[in-house]
Protein backbone atom coordinates (compact mmCIF):
# COMPACT_ATOMS: atom_id res chain seq x y z
CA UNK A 1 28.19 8.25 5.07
CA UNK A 2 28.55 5.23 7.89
CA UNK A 3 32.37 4.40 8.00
CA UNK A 4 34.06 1.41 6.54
CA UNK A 5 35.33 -1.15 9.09
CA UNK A 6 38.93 -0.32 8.63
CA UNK A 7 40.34 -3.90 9.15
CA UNK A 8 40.03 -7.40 8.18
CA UNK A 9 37.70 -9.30 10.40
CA UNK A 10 38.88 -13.58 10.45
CA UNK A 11 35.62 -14.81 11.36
CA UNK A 12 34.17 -13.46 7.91
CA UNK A 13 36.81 -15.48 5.94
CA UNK A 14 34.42 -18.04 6.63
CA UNK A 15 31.63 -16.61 4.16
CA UNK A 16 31.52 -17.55 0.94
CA UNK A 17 32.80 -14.55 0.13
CA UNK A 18 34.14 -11.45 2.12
CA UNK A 19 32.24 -8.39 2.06
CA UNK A 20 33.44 -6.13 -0.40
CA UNK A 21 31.91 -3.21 2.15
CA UNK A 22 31.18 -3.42 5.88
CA UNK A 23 29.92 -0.29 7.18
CA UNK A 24 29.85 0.16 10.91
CA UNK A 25 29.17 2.61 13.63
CA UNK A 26 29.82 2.43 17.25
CA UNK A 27 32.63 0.35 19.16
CA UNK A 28 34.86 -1.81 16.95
CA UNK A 29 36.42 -3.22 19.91
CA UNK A 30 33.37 -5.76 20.30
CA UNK A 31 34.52 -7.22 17.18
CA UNK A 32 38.21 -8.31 19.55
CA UNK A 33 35.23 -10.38 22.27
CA UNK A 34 34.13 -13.85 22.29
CA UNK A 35 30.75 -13.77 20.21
CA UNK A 36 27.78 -16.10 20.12
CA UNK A 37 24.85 -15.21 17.58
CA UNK A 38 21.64 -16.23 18.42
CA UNK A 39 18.39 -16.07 15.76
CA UNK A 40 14.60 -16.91 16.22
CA UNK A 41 11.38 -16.45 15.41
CA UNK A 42 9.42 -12.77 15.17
CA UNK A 43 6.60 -14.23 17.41
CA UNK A 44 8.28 -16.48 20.43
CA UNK A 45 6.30 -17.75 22.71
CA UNK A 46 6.58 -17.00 26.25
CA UNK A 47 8.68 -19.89 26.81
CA UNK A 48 10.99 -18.56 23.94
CA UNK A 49 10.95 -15.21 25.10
CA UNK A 50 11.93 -16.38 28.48
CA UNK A 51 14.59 -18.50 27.77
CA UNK A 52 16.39 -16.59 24.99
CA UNK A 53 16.37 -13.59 27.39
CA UNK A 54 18.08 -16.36 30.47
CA UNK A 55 20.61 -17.68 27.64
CA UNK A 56 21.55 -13.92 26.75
CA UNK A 57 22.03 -12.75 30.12
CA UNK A 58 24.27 -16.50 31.14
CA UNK A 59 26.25 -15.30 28.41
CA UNK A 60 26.73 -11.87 28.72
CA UNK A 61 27.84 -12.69 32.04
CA UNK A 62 31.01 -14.05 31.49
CA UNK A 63 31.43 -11.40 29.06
CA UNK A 64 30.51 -13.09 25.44
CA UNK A 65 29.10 -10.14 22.96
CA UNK A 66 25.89 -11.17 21.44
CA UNK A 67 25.64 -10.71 17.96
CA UNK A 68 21.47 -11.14 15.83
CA UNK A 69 19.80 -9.39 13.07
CA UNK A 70 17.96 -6.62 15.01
CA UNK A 71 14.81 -7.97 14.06
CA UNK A 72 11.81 -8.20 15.87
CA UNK A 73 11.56 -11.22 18.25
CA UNK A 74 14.51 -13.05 19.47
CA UNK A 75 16.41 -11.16 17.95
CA UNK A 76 15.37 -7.97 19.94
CA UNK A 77 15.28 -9.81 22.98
CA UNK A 78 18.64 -11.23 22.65
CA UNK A 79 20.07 -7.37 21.75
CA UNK A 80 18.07 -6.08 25.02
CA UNK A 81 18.92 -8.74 27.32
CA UNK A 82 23.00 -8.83 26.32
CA UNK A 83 22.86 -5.05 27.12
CA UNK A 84 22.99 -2.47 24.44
CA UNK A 85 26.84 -1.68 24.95
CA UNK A 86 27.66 -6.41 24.63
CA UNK A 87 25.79 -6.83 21.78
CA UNK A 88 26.30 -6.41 17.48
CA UNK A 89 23.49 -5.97 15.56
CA UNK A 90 23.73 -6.33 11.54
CA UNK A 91 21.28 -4.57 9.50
CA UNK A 92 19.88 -5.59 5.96
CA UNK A 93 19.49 -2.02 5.34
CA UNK A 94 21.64 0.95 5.01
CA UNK A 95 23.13 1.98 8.62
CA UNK A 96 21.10 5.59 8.47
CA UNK A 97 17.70 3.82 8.32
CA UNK A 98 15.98 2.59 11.88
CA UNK A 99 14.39 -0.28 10.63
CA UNK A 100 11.89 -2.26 11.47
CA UNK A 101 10.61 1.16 13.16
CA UNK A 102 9.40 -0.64 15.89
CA UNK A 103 12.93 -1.17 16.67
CA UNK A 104 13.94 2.03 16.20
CA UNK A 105 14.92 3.45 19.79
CA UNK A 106 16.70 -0.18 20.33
CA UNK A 107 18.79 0.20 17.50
CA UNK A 108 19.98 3.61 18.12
CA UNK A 109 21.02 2.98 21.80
CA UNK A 110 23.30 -0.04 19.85
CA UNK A 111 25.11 2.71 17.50
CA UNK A 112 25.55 4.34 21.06
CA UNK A 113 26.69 1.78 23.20
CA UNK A 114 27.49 -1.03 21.26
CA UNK A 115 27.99 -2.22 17.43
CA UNK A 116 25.83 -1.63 14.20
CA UNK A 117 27.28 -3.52 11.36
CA UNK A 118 25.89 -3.72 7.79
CA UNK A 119 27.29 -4.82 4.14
CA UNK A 120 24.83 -2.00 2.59
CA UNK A 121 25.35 1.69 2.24
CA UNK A 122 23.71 4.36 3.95
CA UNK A 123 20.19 5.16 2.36
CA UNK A 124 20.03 0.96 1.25
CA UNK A 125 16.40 -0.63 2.14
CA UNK A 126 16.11 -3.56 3.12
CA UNK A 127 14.91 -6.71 1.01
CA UNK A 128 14.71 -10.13 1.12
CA UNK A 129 17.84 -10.67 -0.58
CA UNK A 130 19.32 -8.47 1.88
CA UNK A 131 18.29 -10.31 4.86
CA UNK A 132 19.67 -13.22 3.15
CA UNK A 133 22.97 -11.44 3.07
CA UNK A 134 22.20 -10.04 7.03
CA UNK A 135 22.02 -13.31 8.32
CA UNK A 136 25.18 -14.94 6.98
CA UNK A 137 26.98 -12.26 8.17
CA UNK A 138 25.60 -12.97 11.81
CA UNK A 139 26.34 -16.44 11.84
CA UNK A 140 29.79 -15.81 10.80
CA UNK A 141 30.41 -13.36 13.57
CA UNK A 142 29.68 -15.66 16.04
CA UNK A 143 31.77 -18.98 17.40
CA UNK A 144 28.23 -20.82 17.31
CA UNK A 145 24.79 -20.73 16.41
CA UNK A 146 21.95 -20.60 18.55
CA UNK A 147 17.97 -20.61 17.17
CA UNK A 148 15.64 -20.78 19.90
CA UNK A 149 12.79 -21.21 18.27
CA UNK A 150 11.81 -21.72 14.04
CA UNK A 151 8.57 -23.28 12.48
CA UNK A 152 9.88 -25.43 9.34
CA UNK A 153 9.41 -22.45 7.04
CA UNK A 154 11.38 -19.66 9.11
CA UNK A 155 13.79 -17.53 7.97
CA UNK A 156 16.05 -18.88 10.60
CA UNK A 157 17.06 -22.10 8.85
CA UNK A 158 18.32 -20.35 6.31
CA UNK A 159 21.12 -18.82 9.20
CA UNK A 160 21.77 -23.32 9.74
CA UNK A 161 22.31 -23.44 6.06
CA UNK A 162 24.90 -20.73 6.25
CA UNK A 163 26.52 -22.27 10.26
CA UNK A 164 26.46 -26.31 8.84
CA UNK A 165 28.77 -24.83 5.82
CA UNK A 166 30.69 -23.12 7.95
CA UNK A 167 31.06 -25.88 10.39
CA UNK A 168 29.59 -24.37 13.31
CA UNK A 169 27.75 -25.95 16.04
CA UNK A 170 24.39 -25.08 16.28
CA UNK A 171 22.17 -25.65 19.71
CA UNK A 172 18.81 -25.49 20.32
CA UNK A 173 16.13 -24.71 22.97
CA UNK A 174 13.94 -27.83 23.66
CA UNK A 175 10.30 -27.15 22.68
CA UNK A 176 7.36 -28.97 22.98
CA UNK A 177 5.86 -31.34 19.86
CA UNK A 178 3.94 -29.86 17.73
CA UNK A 179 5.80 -26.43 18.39
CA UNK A 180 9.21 -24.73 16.83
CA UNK A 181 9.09 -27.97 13.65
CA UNK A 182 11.61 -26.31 12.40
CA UNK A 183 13.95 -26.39 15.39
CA UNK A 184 12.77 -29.59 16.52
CA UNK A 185 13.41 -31.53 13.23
CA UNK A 186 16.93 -29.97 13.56
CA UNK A 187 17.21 -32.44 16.95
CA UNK A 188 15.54 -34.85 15.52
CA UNK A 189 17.79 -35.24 12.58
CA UNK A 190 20.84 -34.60 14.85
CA UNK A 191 21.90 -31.21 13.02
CA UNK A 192 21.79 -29.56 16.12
CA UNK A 193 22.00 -29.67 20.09
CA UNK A 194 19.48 -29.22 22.73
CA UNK A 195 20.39 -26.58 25.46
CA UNK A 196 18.81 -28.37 28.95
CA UNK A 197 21.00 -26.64 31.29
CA UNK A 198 21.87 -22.65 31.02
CA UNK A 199 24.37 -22.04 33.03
CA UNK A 200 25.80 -25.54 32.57
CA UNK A 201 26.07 -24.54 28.81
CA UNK A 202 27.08 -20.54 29.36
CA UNK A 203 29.75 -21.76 32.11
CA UNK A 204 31.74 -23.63 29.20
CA UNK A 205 32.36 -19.56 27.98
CA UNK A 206 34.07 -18.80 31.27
CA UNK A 207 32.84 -17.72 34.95
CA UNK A 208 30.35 -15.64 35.31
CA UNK A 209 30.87 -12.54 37.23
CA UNK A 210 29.07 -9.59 38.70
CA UNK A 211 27.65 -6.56 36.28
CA UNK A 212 30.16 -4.31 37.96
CA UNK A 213 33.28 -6.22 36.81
CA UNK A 214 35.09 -4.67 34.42
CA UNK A 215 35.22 -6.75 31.34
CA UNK A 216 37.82 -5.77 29.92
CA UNK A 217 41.14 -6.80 28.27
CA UNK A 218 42.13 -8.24 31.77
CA UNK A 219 38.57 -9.76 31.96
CA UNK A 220 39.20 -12.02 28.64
CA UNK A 221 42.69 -12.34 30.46
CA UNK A 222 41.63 -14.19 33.31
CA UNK A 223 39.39 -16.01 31.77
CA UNK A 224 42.00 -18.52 30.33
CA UNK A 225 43.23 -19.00 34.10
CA UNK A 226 46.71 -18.10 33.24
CA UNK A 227 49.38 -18.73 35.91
CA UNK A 228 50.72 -16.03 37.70
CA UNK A 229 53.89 -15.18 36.28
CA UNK A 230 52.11 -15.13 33.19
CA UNK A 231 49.81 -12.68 34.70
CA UNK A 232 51.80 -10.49 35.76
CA UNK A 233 54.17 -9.87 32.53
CA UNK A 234 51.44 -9.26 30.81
CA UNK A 235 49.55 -6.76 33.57
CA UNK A 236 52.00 -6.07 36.60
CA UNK A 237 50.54 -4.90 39.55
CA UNK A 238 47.38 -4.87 38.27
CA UNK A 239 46.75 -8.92 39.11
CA UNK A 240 47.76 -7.85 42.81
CA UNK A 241 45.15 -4.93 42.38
CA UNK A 242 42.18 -7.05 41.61
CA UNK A 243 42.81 -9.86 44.20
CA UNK A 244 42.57 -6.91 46.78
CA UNK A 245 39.10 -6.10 45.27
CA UNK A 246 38.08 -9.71 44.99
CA UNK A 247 37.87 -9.78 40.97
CA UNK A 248 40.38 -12.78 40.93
CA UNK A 249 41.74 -15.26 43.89
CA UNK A 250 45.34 -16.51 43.14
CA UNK A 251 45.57 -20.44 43.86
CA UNK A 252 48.45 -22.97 43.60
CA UNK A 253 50.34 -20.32 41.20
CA UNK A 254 46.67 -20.19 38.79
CA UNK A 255 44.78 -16.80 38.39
CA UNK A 256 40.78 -17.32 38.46
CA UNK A 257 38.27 -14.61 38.25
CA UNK A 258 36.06 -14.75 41.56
C-alpha cells in the first residue's frame, strides 16, 4: 500500500475540504518548494505545446516545482519539461496504476525522481468524479494557476472554478480568435491574465540559474536576497563557499544568486 503523507500540507487548507487520505510516493521535500500548477488541453497545438514547454522550463529555472494532473497534453509536457525530479503529479487513480498507459514510463520516472500524489488508494481507477477531485488538488498545490490552452467545454475550467474560490490568480497564454474559447473568454471577461513575456513573468519567481546549481535549501535562501549577516547565521561559511564558485555575488552587504 502507497504511504500516507505523514504531515499537514497548508496549501490544501484551501480546499473545501482536506483530504481525509493523501497517498504519496517519492520525495516529500517538493512539497517545502515554491509551486506553480499549470493545466491544458489533451490536444495543444503546436503553439501550445511550445509555449507550455518555454513557461515550464522559465520556471523550473529559478527552481519553482511544477505541479499538473499527469494527463496527456499539457499536462505531460509541463511534467517532462520541469524535469521528472521538479515536478508533482496527482493521480485520479490509485498510486499502483500507470494511467493513462500512454503515460506510463513518464509517471514512473516521477515516483523515482520526483512526487506522485493521489487522494485514492492503491488499486482505485480512475473516474470522472475522480478527476474532479485530481484537479482541485492541483490547483491547491500551486501559488497560481496557469491553463495554456481550453476550448469552452474543457475539463480545465473546471481547475478556474476551483483557483477563483480559492483566490488564486490565474494567467493565460494568448491564442489566436477562434482558438482556446475557453481560455480566451477567460481574458475577455477579465478572470484571468495573459502571459506576453516568459521570462518577464518567470523572473517575478526569482533568478534564473544554470541546471548545475544546486537548488537547494540555500537556493530558496538566496532567492529572497537576504543580507549578509543574515546569510551567514543561517549558513556560515557556506555563503563564502558559493561566491568562490560564482553561485552568488555579495553587493553593498545583499546576497544575490549569479
Amino acid at each position: 500500500m502507497s504511504p500516507l503523507v505523514p504531515h499537514i500540507v497548508p496549501e490544501l487548507e484551501m480546499m473545501k475540504r482536506y483530504p481525509s487520505e493523501l497517498f504519496y510516493r517519492g520525495d516529500l521535500r517538493l512539497l517545502d518548494r515554491p509551486k506553480v500548477s499549470i493545466v491544458g488541453t489533451r490536444t495543444p497545438s503546436l503553439y501550445t505545446q511550445q509555449m507550455t514547454q518555454d513557461i515550464a522550463k522559465a520556471l523550473a529555472r529559478r527552481g519553482v516545482c511544477l505541479v499538473s494532473g499527469a494527463a496527456m497534453g499539457v499536462d505531460a509536457l509541463v511534467h517532462e519539461a520541469a524535469g521528472t525530479e521538479n515536478t508533482i503529479a496527482v493521480l485520479g487513480c490509485g498510486l499502483d496504476i500507470r494511467y493513462p498507459v500512454i503515460n506510463s514510463a513518464l509517471i514512473a520516472s516521477i515516483e523515482k525522481n520526483g512526487l506522485l500524489l493521489s487522494q485514492f488508494n492503491d488499486g482505485f481507477r480512475a473516474t470522472n468524479w475522480s478527476f474532479v477531485v485530481r484537479n482541485e488538488l492541483v490547483v491547491a498545490l500551486g501559488e497560481i494557476l496557469i491553463v495554456t490552452e481550453a476550448d469552452s467545454r474543457s475539463g480545465s475550467l473546471r481547475s478556474v472554478e476551483f483557483a477563483q474560490k480559492m483566490g488564486k490568480k490565474i494567467f493565460v497564454l494568448p491564442q489566436r480568435l477562434g482558438e482556446s474559447r475557453g481560455t480566451n473568454r477567460l481574458l475577455f471577461e477579465a478572470e484571468a491574465e495573459a502571459i506576453y513575456d516568459i521570462e518577464a513573468f518567470a523572473s517575478t519567481f526569482g533568478k534564473a540559474v544554470d541546471d548545475n546549481v544546486t537548488k537547494d535549501e540555500f537556493f530558496y535562501f538566496c532567492q529572497t536576497m537576504p543580507t549578509l549577516d543574515q546569510a551567514v547565521k543561517e549558513f556560515g561559511e557556506r555563503v563564502y563557499e558559493a561566491e568562490l564558485e560564482g553561485v552568488v555575488t555579495i553587493r553593498n552587504g545583499i546576497v544575490c544568486l549569479q
